[in-house]
N, C-alpha and C. Protein backbone atom coordinates (compact mmCIF):
# COMPACT_ATOMS: atom_id res chain seq x y z
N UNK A 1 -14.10 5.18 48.20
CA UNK A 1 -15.29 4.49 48.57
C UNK A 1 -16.51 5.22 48.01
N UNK A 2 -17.19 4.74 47.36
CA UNK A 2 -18.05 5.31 46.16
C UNK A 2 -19.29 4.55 46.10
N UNK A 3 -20.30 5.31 46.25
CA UNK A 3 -21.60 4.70 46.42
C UNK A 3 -21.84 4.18 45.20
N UNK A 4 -22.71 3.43 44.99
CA UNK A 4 -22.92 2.52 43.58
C UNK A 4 -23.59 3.70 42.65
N UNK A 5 -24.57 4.14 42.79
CA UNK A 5 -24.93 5.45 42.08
C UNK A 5 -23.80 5.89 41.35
N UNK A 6 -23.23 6.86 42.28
CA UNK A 6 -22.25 7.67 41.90
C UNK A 6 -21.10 7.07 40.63
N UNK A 7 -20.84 5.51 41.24
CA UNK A 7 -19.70 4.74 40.20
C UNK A 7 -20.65 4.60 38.84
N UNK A 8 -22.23 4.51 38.81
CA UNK A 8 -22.75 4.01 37.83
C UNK A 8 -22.82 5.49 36.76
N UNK A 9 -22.76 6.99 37.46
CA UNK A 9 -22.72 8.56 37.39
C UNK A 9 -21.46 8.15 36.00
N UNK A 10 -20.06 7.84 37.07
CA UNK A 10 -19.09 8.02 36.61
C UNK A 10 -18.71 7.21 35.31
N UNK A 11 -19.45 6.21 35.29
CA UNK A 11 -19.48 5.47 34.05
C UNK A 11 -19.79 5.05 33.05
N UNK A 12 -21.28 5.79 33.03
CA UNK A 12 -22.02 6.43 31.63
C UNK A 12 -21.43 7.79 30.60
N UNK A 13 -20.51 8.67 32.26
CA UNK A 13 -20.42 9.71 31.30
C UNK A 13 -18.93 9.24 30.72
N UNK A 14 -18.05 8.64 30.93
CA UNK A 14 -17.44 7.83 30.33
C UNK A 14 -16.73 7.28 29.40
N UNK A 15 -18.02 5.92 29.12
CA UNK A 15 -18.56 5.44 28.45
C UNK A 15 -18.83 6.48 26.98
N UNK A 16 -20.12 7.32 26.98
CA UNK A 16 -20.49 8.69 26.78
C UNK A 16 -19.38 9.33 25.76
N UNK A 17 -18.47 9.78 26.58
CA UNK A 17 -17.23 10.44 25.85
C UNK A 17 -16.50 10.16 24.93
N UNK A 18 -16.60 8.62 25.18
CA UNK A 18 -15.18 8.00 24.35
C UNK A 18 -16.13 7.05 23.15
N UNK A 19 -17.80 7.57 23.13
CA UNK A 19 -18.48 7.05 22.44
C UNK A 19 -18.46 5.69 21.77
N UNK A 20 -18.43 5.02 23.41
CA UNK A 20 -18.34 3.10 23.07
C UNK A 20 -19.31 3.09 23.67
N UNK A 21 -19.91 1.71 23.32
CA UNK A 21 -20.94 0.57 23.73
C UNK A 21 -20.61 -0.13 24.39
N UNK A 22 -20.95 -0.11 25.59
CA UNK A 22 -20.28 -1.07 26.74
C UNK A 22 -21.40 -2.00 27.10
N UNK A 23 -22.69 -2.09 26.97
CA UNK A 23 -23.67 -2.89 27.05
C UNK A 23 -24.95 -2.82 26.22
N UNK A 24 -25.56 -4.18 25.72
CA UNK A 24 -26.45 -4.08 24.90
C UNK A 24 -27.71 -5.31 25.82
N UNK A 25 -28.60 -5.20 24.79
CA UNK A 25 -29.89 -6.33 25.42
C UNK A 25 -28.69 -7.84 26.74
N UNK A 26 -27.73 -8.03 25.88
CA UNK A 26 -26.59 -9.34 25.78
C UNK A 26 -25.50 -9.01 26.71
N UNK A 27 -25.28 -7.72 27.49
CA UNK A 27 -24.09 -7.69 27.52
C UNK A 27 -24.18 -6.41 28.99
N UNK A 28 -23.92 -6.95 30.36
CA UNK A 28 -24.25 -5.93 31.59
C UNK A 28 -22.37 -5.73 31.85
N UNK A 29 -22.62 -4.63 32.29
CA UNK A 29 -20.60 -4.51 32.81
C UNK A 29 -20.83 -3.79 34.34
N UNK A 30 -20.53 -4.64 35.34
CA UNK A 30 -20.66 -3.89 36.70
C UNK A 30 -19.25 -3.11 37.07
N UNK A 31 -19.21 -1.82 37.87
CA UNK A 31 -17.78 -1.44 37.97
C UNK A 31 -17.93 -0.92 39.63
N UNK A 32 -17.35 -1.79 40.17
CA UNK A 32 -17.55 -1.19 41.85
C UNK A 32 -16.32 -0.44 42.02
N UNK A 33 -16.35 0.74 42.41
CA UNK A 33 -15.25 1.88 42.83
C UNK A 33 -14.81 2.15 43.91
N UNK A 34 -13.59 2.23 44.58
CA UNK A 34 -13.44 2.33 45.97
C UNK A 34 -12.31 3.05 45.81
N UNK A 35 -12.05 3.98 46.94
CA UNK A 35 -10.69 4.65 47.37
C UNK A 35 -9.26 3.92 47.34
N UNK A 36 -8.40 3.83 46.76
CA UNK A 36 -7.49 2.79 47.03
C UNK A 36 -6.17 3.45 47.11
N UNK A 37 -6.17 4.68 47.70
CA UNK A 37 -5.04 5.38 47.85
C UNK A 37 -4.97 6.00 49.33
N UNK A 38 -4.17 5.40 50.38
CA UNK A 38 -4.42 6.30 52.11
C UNK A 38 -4.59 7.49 52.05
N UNK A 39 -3.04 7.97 51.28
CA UNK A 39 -3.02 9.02 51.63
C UNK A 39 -3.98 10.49 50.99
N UNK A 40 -4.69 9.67 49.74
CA UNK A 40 -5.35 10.67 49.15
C UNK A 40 -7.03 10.58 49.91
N UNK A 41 -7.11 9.60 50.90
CA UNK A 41 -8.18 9.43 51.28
C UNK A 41 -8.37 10.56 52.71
N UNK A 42 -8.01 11.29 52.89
CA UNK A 42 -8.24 12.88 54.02
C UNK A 42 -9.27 13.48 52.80
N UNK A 43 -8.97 13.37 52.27
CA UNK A 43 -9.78 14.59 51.22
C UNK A 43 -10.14 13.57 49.73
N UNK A 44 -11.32 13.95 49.15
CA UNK A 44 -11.95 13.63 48.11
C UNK A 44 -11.35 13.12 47.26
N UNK A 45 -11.45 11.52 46.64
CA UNK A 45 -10.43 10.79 45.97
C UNK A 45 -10.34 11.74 44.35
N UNK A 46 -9.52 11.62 44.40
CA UNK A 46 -9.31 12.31 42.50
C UNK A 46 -9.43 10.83 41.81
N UNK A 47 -9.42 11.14 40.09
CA UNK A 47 -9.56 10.04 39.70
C UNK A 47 -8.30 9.03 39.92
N UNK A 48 -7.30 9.79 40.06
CA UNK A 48 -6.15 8.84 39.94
C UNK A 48 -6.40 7.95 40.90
N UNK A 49 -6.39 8.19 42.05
CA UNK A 49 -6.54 7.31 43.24
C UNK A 49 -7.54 6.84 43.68
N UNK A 50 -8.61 6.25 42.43
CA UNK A 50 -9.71 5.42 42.69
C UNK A 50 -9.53 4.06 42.19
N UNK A 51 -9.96 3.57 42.80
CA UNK A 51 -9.74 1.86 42.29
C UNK A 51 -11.36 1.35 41.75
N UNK A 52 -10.75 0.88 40.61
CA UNK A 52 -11.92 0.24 40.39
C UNK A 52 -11.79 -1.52 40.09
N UNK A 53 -12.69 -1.57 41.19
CA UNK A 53 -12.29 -3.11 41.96
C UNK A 53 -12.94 -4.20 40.65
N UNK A 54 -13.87 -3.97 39.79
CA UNK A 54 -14.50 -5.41 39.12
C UNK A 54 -15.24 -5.25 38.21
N UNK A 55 -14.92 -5.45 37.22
CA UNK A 55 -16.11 -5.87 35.99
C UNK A 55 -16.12 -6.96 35.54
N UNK A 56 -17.62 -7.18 35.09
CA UNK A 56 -18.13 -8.72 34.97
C UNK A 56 -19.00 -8.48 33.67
N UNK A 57 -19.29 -9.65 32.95
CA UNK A 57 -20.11 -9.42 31.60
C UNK A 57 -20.41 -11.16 31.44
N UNK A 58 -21.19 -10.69 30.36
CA UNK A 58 -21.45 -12.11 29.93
C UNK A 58 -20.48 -12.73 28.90
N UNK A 59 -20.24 -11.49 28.21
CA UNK A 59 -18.24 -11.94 27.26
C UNK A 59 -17.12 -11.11 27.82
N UNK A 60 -16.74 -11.46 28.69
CA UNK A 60 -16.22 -10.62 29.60
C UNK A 60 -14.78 -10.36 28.45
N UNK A 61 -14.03 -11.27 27.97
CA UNK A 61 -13.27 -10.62 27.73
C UNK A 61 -13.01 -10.09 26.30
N UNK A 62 -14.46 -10.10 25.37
CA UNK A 62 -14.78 -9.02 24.36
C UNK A 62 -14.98 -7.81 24.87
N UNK A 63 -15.01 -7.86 26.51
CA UNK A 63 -15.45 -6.32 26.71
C UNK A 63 -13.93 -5.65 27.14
N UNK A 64 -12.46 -6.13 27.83
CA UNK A 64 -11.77 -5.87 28.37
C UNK A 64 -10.73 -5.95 27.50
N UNK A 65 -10.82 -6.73 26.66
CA UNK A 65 -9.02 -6.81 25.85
C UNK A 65 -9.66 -7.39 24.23
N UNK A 66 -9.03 -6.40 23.62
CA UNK A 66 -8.21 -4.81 23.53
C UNK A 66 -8.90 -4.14 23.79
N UNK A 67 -10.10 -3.99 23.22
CA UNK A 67 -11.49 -2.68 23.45
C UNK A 67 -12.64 -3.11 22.91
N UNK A 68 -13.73 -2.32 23.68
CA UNK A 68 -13.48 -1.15 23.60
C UNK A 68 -13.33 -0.98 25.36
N UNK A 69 -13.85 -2.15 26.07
CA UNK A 69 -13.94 -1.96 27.65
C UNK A 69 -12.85 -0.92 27.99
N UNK A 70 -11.58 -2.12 28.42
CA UNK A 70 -10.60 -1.12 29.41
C UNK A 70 -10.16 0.28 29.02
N UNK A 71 -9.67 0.42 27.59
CA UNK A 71 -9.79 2.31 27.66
C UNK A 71 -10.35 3.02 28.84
N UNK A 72 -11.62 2.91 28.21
CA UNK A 72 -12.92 3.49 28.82
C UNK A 72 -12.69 3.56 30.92
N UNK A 73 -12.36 2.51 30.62
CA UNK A 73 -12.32 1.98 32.61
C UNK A 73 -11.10 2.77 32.53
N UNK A 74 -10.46 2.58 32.69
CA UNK A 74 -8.87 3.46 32.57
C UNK A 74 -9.08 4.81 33.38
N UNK A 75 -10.25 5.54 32.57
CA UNK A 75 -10.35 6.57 32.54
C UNK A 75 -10.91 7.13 34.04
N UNK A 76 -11.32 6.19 34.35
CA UNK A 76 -12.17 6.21 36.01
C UNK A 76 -11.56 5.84 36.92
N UNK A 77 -10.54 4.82 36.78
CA UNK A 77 -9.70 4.34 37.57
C UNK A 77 -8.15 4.44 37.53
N UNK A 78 -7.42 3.41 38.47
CA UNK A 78 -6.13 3.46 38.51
C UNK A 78 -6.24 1.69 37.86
N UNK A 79 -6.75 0.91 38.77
CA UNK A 79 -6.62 -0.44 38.67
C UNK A 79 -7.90 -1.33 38.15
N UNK A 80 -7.79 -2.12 37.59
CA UNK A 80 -8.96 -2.63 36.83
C UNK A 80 -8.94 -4.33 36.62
N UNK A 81 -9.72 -4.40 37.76
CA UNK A 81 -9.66 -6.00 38.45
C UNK A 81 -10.73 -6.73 38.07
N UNK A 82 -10.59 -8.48 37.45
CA UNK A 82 -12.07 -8.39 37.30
C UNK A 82 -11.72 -9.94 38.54
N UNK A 83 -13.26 -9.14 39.04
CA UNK A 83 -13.85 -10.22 39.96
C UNK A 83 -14.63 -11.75 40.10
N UNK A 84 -14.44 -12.01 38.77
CA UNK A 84 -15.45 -13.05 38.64
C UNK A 84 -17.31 -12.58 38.21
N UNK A 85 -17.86 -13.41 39.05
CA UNK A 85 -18.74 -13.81 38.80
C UNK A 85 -19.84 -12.19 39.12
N UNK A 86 -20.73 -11.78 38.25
CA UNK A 86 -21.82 -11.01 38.55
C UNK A 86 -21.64 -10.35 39.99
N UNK A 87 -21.96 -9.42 40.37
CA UNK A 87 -22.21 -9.12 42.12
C UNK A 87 -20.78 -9.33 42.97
N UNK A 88 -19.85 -9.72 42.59
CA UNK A 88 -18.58 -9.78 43.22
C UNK A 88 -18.20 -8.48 43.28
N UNK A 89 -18.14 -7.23 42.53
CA UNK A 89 -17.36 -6.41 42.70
C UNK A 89 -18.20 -5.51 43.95
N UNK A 90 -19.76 -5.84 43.74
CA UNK A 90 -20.32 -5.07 44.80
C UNK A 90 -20.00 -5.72 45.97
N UNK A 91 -20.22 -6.63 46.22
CA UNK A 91 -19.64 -7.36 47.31
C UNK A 91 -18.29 -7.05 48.22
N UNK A 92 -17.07 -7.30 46.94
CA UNK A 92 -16.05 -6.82 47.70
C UNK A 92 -16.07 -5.48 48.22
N UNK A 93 -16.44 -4.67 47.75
CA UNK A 93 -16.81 -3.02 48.08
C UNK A 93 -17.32 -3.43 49.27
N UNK A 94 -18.44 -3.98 49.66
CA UNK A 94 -18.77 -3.71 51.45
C UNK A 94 -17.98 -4.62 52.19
N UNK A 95 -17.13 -5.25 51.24
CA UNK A 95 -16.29 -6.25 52.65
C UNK A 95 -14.95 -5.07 52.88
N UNK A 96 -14.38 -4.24 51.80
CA UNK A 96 -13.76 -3.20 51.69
C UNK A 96 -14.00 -2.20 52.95
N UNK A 97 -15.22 -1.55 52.83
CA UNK A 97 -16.14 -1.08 53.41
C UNK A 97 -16.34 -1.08 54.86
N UNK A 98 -16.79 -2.44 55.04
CA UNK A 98 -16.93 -3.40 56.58
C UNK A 98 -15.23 -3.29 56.68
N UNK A 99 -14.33 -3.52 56.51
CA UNK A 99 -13.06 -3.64 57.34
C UNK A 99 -12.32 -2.31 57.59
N UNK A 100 -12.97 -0.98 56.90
CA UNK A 100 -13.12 0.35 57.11
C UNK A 100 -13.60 1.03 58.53
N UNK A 101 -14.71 0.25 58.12
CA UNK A 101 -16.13 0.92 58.93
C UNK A 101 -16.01 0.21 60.43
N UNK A 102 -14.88 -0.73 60.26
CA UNK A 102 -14.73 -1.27 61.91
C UNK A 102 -13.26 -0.70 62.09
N UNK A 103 -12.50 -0.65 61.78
CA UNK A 103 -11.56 0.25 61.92
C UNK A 103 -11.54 1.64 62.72
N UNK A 104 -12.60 2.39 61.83
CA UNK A 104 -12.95 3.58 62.72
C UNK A 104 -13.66 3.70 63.70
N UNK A 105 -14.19 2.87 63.77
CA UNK A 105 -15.49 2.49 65.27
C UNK A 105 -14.44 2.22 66.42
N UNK A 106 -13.49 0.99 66.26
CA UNK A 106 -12.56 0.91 67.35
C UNK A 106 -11.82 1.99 67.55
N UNK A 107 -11.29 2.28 66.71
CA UNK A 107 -10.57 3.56 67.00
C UNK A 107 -10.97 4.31 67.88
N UNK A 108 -12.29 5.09 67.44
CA UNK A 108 -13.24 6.07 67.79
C UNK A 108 -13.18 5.91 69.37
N UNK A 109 -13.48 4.18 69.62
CA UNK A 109 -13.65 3.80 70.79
C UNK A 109 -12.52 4.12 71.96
N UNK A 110 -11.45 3.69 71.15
CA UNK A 110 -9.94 3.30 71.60
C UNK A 110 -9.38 5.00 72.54
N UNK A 111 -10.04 6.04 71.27
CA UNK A 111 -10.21 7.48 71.31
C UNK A 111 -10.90 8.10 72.46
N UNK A 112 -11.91 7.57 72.83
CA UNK A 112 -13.08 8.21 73.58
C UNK A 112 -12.37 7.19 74.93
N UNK A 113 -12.23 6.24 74.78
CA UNK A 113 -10.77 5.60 76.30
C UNK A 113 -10.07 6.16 76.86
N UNK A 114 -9.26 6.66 75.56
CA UNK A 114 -7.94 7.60 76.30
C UNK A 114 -8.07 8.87 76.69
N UNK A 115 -9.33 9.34 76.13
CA UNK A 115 -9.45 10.75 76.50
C UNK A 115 -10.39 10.57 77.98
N UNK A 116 -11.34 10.02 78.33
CA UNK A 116 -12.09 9.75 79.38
C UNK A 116 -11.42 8.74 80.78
N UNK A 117 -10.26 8.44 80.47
CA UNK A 117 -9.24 8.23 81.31
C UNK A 117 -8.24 8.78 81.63
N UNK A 118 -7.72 9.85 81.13
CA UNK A 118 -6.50 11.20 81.59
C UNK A 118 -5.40 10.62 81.19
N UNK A 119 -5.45 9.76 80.57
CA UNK A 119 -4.21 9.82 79.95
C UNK A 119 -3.76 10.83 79.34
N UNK A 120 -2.17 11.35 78.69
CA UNK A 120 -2.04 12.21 77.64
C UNK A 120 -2.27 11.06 76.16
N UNK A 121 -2.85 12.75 75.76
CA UNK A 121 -3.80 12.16 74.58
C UNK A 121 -2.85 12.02 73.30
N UNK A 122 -1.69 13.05 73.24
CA UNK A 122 -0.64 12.88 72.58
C UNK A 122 0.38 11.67 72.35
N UNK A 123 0.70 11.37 73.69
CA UNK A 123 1.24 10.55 73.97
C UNK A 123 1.07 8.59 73.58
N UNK A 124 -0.37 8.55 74.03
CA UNK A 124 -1.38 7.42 73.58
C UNK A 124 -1.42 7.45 72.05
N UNK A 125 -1.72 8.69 71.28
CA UNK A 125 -2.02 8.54 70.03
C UNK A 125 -0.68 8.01 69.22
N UNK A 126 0.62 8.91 69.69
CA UNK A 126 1.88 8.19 69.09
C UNK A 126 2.03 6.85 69.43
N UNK A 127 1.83 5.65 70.31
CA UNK A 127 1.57 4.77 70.90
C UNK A 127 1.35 4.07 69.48
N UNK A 128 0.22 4.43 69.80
CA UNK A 128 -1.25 3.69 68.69
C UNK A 128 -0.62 3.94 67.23
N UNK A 129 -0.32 5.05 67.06
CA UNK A 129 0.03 5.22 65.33
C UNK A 129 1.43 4.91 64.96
N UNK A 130 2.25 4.84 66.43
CA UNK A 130 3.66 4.08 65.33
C UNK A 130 4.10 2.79 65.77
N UNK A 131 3.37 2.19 66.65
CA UNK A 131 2.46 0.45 66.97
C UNK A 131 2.16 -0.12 65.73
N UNK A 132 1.75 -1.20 66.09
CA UNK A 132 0.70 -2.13 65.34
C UNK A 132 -0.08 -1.90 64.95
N UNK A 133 -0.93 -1.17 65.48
CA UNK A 133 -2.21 -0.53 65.47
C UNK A 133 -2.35 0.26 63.96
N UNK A 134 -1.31 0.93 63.94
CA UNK A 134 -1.32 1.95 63.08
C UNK A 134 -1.10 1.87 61.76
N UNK A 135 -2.53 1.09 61.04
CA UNK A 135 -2.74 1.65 59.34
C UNK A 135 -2.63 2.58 58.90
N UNK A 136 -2.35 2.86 57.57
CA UNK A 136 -2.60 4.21 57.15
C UNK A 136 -4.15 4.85 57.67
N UNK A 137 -5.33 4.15 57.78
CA UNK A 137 -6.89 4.42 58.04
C UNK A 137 -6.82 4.68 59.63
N UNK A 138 -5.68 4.20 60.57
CA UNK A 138 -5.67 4.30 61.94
C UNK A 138 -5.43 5.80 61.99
N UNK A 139 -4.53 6.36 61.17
CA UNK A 139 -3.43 7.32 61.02
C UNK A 139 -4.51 8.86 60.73
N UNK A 140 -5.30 8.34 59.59
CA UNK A 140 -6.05 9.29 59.20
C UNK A 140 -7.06 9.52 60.18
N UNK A 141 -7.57 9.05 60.97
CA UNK A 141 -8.47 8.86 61.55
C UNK A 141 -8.47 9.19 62.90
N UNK A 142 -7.19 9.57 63.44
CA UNK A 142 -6.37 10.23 64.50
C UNK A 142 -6.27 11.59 64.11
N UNK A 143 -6.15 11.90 63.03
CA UNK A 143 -5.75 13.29 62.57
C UNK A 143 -7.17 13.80 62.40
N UNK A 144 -8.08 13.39 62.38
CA UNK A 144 -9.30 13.82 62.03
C UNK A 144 -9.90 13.79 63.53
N UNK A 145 -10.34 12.84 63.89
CA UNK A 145 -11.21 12.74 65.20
C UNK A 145 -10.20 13.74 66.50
N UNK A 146 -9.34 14.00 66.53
CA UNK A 146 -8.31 15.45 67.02
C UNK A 146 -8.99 16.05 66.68
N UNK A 147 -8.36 16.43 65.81
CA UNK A 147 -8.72 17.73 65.31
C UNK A 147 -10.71 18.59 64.88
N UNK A 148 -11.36 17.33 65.08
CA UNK A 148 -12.42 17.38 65.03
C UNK A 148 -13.25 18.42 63.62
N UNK A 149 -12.46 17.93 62.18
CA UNK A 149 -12.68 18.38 61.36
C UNK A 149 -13.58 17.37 60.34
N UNK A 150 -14.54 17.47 60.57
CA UNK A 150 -15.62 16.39 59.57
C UNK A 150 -16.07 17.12 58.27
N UNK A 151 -15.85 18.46 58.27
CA UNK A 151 -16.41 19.01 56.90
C UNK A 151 -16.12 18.65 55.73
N UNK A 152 -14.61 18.17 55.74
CA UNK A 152 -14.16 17.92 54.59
C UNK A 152 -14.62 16.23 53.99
N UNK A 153 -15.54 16.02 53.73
CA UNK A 153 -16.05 14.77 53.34
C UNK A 153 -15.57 13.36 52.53
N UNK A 154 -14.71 12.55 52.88
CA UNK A 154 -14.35 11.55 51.97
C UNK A 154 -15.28 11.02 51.69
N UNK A 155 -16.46 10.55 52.84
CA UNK A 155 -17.35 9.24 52.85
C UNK A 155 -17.78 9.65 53.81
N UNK A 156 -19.18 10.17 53.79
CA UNK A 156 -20.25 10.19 54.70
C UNK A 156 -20.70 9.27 55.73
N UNK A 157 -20.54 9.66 57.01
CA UNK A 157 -21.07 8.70 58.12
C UNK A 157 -22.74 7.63 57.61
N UNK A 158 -23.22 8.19 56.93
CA UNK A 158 -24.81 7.64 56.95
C UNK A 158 -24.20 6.50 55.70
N UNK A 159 -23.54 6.89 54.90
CA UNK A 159 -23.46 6.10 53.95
C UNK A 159 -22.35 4.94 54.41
N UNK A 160 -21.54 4.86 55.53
CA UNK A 160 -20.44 3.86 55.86
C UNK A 160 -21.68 3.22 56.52
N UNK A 161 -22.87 3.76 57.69
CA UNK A 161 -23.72 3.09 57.81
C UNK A 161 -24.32 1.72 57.17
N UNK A 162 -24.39 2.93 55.92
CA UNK A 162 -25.87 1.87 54.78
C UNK A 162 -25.00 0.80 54.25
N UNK A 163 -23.14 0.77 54.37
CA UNK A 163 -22.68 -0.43 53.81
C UNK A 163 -22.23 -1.72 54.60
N UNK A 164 -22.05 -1.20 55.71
CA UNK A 164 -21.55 -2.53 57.35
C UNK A 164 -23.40 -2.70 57.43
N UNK A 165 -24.77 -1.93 57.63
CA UNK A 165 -25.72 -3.08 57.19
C UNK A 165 -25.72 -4.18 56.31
N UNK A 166 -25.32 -3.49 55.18
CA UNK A 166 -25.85 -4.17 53.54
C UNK A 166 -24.65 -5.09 53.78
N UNK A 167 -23.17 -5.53 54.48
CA UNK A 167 -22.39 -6.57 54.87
C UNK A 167 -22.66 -7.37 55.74
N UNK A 168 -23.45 -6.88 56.79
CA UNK A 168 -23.71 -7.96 57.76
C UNK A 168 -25.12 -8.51 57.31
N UNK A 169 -25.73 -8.03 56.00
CA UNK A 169 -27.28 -8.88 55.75
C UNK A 169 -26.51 -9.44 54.66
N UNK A 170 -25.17 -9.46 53.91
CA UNK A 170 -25.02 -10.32 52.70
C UNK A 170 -23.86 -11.67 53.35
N UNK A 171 -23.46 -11.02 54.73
CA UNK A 171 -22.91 -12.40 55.32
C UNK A 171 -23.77 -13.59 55.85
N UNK A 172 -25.14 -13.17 55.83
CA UNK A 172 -25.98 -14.38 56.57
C UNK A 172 -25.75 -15.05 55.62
N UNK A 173 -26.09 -14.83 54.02
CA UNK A 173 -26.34 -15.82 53.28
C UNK A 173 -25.29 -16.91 53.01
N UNK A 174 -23.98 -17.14 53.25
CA UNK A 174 -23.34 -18.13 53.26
C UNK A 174 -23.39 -18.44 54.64
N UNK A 175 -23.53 -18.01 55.61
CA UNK A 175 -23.79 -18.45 57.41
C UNK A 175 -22.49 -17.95 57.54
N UNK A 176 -22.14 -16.77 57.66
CA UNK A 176 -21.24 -15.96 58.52
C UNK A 176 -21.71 -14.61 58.89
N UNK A 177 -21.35 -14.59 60.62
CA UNK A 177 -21.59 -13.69 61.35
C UNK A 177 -20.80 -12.44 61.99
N UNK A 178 -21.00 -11.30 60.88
CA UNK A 178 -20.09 -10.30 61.46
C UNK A 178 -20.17 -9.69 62.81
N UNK A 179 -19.82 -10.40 63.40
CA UNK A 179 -19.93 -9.51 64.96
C UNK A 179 -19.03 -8.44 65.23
N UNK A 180 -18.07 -8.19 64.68
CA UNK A 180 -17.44 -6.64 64.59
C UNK A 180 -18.56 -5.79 63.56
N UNK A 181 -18.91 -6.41 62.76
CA UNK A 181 -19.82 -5.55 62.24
C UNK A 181 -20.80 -5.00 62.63
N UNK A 182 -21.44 -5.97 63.12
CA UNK A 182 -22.51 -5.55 63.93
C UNK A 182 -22.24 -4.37 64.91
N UNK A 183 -21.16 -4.74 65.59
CA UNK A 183 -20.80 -3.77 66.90
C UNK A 183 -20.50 -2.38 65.87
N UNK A 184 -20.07 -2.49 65.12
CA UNK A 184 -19.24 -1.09 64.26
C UNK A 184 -20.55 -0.27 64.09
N UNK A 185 -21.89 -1.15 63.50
CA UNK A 185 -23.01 -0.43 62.73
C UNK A 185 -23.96 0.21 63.94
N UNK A 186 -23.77 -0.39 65.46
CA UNK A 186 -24.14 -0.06 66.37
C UNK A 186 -23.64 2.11 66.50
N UNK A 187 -22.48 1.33 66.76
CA UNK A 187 -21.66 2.90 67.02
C UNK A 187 -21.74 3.45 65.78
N UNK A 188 -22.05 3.54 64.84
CA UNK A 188 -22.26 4.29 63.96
C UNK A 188 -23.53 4.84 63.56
N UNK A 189 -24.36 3.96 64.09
CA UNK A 189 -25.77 4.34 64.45
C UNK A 189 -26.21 5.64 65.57
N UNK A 190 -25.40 5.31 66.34
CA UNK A 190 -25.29 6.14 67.35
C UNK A 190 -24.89 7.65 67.10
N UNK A 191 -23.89 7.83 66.61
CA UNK A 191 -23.44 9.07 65.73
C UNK A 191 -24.40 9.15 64.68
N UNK A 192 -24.93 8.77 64.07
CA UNK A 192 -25.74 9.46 63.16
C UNK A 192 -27.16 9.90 64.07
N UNK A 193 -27.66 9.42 65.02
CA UNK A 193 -28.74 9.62 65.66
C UNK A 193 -28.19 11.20 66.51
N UNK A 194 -27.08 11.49 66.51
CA UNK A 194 -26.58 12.95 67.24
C UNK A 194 -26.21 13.69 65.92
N UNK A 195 -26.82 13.44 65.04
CA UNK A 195 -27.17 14.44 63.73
C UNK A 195 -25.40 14.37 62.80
N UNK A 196 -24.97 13.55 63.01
CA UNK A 196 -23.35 13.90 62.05
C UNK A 196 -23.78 13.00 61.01
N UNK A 197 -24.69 12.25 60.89
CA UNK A 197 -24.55 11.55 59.48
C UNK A 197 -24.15 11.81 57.90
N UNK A 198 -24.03 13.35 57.73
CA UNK A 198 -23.65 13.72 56.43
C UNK A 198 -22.52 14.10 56.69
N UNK A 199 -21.72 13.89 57.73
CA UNK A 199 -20.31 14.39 57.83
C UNK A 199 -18.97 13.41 57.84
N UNK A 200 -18.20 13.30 57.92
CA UNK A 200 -17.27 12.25 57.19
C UNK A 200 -17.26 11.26 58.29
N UNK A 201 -17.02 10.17 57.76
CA UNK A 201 -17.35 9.30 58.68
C UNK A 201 -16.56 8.67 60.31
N UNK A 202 -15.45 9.79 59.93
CA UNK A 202 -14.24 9.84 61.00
C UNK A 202 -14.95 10.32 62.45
N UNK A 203 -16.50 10.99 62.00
CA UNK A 203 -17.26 11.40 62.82
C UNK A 203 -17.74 11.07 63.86
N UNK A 204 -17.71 9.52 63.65
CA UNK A 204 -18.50 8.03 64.61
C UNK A 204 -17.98 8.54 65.78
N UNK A 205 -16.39 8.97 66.38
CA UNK A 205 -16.37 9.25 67.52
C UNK A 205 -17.08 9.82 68.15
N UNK A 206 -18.01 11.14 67.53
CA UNK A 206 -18.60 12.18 68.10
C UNK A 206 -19.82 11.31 69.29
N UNK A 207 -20.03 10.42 68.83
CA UNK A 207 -21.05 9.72 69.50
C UNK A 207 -20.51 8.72 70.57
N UNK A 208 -19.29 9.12 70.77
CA UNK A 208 -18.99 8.35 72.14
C UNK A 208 -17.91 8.89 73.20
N UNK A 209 -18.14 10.16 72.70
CA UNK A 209 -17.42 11.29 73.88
C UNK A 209 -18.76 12.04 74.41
């Protein structure tokens, strides 16, 4: 999960290296980047296990097949999807994002339940993680909010923030209403207002124990 900056960082220098032209006056290439590996997502995605969800152009497929596009993308990613139309790949990234960013909020919640009710906390968590419940993102996110280790940064609390906003203001425009979203950006608000916002975003619990 990769802030647009950073994917735009990763794709000049690139680009850059393999000394192609990927856009001119005629010709924009968007590349939205996201984590697409569980298990490499505890710790800082490497390139292998980044996905890069979408590129779009105005000749889209002078830019992708044979070259000089996909090489180039290759190099940043694992997978190389194109999304259609302009703004799709950013898009899917916060719907990516948003089904992340509510994930860990319930959790968090589900977390701050079992512990503020005496249950065993062991016990509940095996429950939850070899249940239904239990995504690979449920999984990670148990092992983290335990153990209460946020240093190691996949994805910054402030920044899972800035993307369940930027989803629940790009769902008005077709008239859909994220109300998990909303609730997620709440509790995540909340944790960042008790100062964890630069810490991984597994953090959100901190704000409801």
């Amino acid at each position: 999960m990769f802030d647009s900056a950073r994917a735009l960082h990763f794709f000049l220098l690139a680009a850059l290296a393999n000394r192609q032209r990927f856009f001119d006056l005629n010709q924009i290439l968007e590349a939205a980047l996201t984590s697409g590996s569980a298990r490499n997502s505890v710790s800082s995605p490497s390139a292998s296990s980044i996905r890069l969800l979408r590129i779009a152009s105005g000749r889209l497929p002078q830019l992708l097949s044979p070259a000089p596009g996909r090489p180039v993308l290759k190099l940043m990613g694992r997978d190389v999807l194109h999304m259609a139309a302009t703004g799709s790949g950013a898009l899917i990234k916060l719907i990516n994002n948003f089904v992340c960013g509510v994930q860990a909020a319930s959790f968090g919640e589900a977390l701050a339940l079992i512990e503020h009710s005496g249950l065993n906390r062991e016990q509940a968590l095996q429950v939850l993680n070899d249940g239904a419940p239990g995504s690979p993102l449920v999984k990670i996110m148990s092992q983290r909010m335990t153990s209460r280790n946020y240093d190691d940064v996949n994805f910054a609390l402030q920044l899972m923030l800035k993307d369940l906003n930027y989803a629940n203001k790009e769902a008005g425009a077709p008239g859909v209403r994220l109300n998990t979203g909303l609730a997620a950006a709440e509790v995540f608000d909340r944790a960042r207002e008790r100062g964890w916002g630069k810490k991984d975003f597994s953090s959100v619990v901190e704000g409801l124990r």
